[in-house]
N, C-alpha and C. Protein backbone atom coordinates (compact mmCIF):
# COMPACT_ATOMS: atom_id res chain seq x y z
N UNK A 1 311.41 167.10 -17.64
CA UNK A 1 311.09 168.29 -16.88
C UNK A 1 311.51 169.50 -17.71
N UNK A 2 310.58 170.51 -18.04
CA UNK A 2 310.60 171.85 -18.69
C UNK A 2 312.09 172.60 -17.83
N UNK A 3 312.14 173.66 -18.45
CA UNK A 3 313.18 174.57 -17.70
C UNK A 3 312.64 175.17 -16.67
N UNK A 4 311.41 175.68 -17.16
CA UNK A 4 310.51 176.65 -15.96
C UNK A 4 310.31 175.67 -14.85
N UNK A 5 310.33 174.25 -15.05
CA UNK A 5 310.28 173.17 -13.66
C UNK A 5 311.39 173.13 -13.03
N UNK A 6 312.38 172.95 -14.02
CA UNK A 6 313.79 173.03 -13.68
C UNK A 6 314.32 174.42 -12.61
N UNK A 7 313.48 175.50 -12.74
CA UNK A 7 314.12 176.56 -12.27
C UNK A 7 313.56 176.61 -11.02
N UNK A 8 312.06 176.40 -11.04
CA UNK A 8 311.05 176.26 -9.67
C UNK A 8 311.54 175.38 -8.23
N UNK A 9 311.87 174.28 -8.91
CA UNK A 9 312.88 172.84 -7.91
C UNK A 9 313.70 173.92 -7.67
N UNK A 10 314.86 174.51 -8.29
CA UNK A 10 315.96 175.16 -7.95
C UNK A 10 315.95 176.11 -7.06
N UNK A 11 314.61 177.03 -7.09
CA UNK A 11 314.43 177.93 -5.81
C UNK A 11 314.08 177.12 -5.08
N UNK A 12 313.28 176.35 -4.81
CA UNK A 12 312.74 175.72 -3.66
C UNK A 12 314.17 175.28 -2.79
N UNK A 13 315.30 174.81 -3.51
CA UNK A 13 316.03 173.75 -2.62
C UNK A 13 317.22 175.02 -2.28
N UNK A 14 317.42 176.52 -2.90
CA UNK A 14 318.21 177.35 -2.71
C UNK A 14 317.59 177.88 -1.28
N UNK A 15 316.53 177.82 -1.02
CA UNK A 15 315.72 178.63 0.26
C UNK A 15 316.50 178.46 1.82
N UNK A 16 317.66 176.58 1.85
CA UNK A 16 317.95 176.21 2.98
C UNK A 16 317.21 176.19 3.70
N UNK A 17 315.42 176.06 3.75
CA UNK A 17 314.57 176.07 5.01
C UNK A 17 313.90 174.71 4.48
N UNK A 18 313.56 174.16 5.89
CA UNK A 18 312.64 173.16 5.47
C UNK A 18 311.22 173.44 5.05
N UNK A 19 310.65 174.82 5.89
CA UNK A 19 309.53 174.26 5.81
C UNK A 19 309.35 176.17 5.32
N UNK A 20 308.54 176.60 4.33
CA UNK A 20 308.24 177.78 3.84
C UNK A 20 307.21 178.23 3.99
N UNK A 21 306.68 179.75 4.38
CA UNK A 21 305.16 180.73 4.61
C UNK A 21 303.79 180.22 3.00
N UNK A 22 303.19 180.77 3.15
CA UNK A 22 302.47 180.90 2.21
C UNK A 22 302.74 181.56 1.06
N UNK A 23 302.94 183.04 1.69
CA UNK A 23 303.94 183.56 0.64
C UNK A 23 305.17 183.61 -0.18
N UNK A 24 306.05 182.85 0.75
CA UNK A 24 307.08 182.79 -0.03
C UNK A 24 306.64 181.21 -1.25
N UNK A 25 305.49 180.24 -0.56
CA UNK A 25 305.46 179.24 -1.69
C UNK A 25 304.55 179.77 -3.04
N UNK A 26 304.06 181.25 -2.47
CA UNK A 26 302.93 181.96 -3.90
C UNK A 26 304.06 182.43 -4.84
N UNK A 27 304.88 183.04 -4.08
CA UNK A 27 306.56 183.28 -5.08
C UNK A 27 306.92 182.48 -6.10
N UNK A 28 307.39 181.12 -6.01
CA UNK A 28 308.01 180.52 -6.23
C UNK A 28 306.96 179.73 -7.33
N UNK A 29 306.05 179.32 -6.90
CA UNK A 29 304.84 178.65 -7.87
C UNK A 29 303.97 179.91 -8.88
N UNK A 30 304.61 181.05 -8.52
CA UNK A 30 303.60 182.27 -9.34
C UNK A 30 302.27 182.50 -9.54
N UNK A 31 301.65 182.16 -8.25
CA UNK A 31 299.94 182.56 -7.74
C UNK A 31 299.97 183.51 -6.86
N UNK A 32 299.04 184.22 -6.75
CA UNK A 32 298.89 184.48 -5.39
C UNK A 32 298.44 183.56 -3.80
N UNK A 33 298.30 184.34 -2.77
CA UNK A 33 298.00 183.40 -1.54
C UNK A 33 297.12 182.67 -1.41
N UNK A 34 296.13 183.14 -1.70
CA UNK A 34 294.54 182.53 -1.98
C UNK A 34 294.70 181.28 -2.47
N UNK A 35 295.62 181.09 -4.02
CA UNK A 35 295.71 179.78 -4.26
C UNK A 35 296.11 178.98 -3.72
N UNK A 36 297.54 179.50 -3.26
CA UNK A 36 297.89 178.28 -2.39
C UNK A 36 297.39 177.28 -1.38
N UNK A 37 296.67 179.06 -0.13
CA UNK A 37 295.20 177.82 0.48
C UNK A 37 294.55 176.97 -0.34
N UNK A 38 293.90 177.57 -1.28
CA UNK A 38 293.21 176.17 -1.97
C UNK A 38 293.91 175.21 -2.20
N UNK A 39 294.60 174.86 -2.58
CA UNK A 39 295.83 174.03 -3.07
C UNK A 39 295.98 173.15 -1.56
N UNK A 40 296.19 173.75 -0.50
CA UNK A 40 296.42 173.18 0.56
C UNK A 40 295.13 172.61 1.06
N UNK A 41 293.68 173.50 0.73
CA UNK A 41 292.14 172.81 1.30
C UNK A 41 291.92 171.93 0.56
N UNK A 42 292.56 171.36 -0.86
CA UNK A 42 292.24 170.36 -1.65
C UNK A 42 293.23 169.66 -1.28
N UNK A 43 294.02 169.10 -0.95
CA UNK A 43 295.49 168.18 -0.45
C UNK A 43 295.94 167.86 -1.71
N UNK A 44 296.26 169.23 -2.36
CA UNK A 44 297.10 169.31 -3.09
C UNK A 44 298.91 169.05 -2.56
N UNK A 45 298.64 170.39 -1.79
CA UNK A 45 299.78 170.73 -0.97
C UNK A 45 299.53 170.15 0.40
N UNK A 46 301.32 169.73 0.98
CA UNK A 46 300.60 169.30 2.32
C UNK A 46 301.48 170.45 3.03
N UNK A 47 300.51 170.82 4.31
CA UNK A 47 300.92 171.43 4.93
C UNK A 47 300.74 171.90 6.90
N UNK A 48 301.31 172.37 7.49
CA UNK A 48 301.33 172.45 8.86
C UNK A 48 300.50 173.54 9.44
N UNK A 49 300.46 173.81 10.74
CA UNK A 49 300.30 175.19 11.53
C UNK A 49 301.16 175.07 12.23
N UNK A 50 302.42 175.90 12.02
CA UNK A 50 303.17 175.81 13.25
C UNK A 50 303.27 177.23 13.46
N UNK A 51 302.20 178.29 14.05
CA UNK A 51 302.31 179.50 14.49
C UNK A 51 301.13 180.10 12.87
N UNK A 52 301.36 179.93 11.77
CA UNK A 52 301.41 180.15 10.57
C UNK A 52 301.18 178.86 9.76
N UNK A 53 300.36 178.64 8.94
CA UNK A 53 300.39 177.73 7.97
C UNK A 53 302.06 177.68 7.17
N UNK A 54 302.96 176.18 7.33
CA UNK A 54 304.06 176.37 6.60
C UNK A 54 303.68 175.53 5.54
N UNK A 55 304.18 174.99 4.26
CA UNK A 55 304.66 174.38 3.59
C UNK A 55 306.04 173.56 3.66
N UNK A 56 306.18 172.15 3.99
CA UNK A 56 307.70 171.67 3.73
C UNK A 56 307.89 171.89 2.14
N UNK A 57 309.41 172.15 1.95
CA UNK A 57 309.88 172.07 0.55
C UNK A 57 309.63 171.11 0.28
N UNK A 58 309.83 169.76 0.48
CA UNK A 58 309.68 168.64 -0.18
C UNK A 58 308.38 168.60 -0.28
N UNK A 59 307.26 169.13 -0.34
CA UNK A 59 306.26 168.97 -0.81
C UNK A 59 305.56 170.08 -2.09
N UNK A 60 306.34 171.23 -1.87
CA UNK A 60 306.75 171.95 -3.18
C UNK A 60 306.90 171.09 -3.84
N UNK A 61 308.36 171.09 -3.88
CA UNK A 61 308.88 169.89 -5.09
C UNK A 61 308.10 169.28 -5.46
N UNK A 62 307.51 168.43 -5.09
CA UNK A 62 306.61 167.04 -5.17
C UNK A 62 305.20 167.56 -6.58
N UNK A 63 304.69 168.56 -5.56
CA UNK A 63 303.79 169.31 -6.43
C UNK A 63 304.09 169.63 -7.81
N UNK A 64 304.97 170.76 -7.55
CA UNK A 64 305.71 170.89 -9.24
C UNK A 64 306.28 169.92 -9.88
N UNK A 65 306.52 168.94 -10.02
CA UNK A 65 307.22 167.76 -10.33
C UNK A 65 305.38 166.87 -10.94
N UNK A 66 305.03 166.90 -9.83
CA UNK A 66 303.40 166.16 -10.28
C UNK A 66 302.84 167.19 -11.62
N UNK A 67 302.72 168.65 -11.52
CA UNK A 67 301.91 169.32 -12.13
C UNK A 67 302.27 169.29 -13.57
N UNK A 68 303.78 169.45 -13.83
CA UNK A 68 304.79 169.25 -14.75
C UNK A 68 304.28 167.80 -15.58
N UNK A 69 304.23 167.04 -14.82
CA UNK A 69 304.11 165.70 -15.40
C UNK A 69 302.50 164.83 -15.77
N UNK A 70 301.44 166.44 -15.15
CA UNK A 70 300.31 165.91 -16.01
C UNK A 70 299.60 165.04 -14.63
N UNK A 71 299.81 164.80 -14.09
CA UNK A 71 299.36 163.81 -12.74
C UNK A 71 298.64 164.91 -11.85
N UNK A 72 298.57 165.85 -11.73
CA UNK A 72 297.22 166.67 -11.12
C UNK A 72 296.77 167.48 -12.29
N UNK A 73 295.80 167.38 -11.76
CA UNK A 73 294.57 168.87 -12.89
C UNK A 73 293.93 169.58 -11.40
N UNK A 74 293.80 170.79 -11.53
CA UNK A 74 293.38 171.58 -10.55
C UNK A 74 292.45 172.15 -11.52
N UNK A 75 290.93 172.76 -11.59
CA UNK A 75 290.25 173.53 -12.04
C UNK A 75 290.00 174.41 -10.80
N UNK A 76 290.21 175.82 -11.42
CA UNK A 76 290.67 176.67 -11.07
C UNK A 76 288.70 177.56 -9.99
N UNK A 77 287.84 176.95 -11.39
CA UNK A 77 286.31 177.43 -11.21
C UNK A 77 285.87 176.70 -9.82
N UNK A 78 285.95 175.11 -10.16
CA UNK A 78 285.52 174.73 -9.03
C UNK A 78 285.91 174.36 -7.75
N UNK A 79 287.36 174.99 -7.93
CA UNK A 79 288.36 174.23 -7.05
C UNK A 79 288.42 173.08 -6.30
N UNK A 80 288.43 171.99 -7.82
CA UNK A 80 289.06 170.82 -7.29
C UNK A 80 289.77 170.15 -7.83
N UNK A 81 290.22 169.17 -7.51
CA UNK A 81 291.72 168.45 -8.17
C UNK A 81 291.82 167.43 -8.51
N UNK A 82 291.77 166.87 -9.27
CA UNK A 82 292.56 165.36 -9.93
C UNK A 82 293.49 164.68 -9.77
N UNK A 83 294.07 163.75 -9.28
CA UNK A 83 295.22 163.19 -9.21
C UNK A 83 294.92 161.81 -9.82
N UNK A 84 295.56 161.71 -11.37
CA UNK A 84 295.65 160.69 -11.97
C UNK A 84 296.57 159.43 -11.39
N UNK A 85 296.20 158.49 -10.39
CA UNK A 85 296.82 157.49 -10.07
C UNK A 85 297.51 156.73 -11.21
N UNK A 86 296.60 156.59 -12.28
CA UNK A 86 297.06 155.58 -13.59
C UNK A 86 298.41 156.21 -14.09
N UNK A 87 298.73 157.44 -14.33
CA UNK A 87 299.91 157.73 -14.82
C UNK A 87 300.91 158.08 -13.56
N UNK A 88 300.75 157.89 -12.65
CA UNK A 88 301.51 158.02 -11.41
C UNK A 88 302.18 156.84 -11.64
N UNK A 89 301.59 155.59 -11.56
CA UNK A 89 301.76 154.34 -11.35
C UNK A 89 302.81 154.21 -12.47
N UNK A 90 302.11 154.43 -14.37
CA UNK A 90 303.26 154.51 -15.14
C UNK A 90 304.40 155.06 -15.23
N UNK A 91 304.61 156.00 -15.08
CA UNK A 91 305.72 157.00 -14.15
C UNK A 91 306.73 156.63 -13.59
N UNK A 92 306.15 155.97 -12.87
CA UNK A 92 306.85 155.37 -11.39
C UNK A 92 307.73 154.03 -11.92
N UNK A 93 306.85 153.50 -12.68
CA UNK A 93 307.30 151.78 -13.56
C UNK A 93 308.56 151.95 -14.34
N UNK A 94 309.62 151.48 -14.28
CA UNK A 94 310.58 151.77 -14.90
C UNK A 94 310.51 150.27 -16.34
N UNK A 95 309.58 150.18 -16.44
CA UNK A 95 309.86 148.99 -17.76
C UNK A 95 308.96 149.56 -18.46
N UNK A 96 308.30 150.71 -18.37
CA UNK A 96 307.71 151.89 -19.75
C UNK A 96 308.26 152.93 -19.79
């Protein structure tokens, strides 16, 4: 994990909330709002309506941790997303 991953996890888990706005997750990931919906209309991100679309942290995390490690591609033009199962799986395998 990069530093800039390293630092992203670190806000996320400094916040003490479980579950975060839109905005505060455009903060922390450095997009604006717009992306994040997308991110959330592609199930990138998972997320709620509770009054407001929230984000749980643990699904921050999860994200940055995936993006970091090459296991999603998001194109930005057509907005859609990739999630490489094959290197998930290696990843995950602790005998590679």
């Amino acid at each position: 994990m990069n530093e800039q991953t390293r630092a992203a996890v670190a806000e996320v888990r400094q916040t003490n909330c479980e579950f975060l706005t839109v905005p505060q997750v455009a903060k922390i990931l450095k997009v604006n709002k717009n992306m994040v919906y997308d991110l959330i209309s592609v199930k990138l991100l998972r997320a709620v309506k509770l009054g407001s679309t929230k984000v749980a942290t643990i699904a921050v995390e999860d994200f940055i941790r995936e993006m970091d490690a090459g296991l999603i591609e998001y194109d930005h033009v057509t907005k859609k997303a990739t999630r490489h199962r094959s290197k998930a799986k290696s990843a995950a395998s602790p005998n590679k």
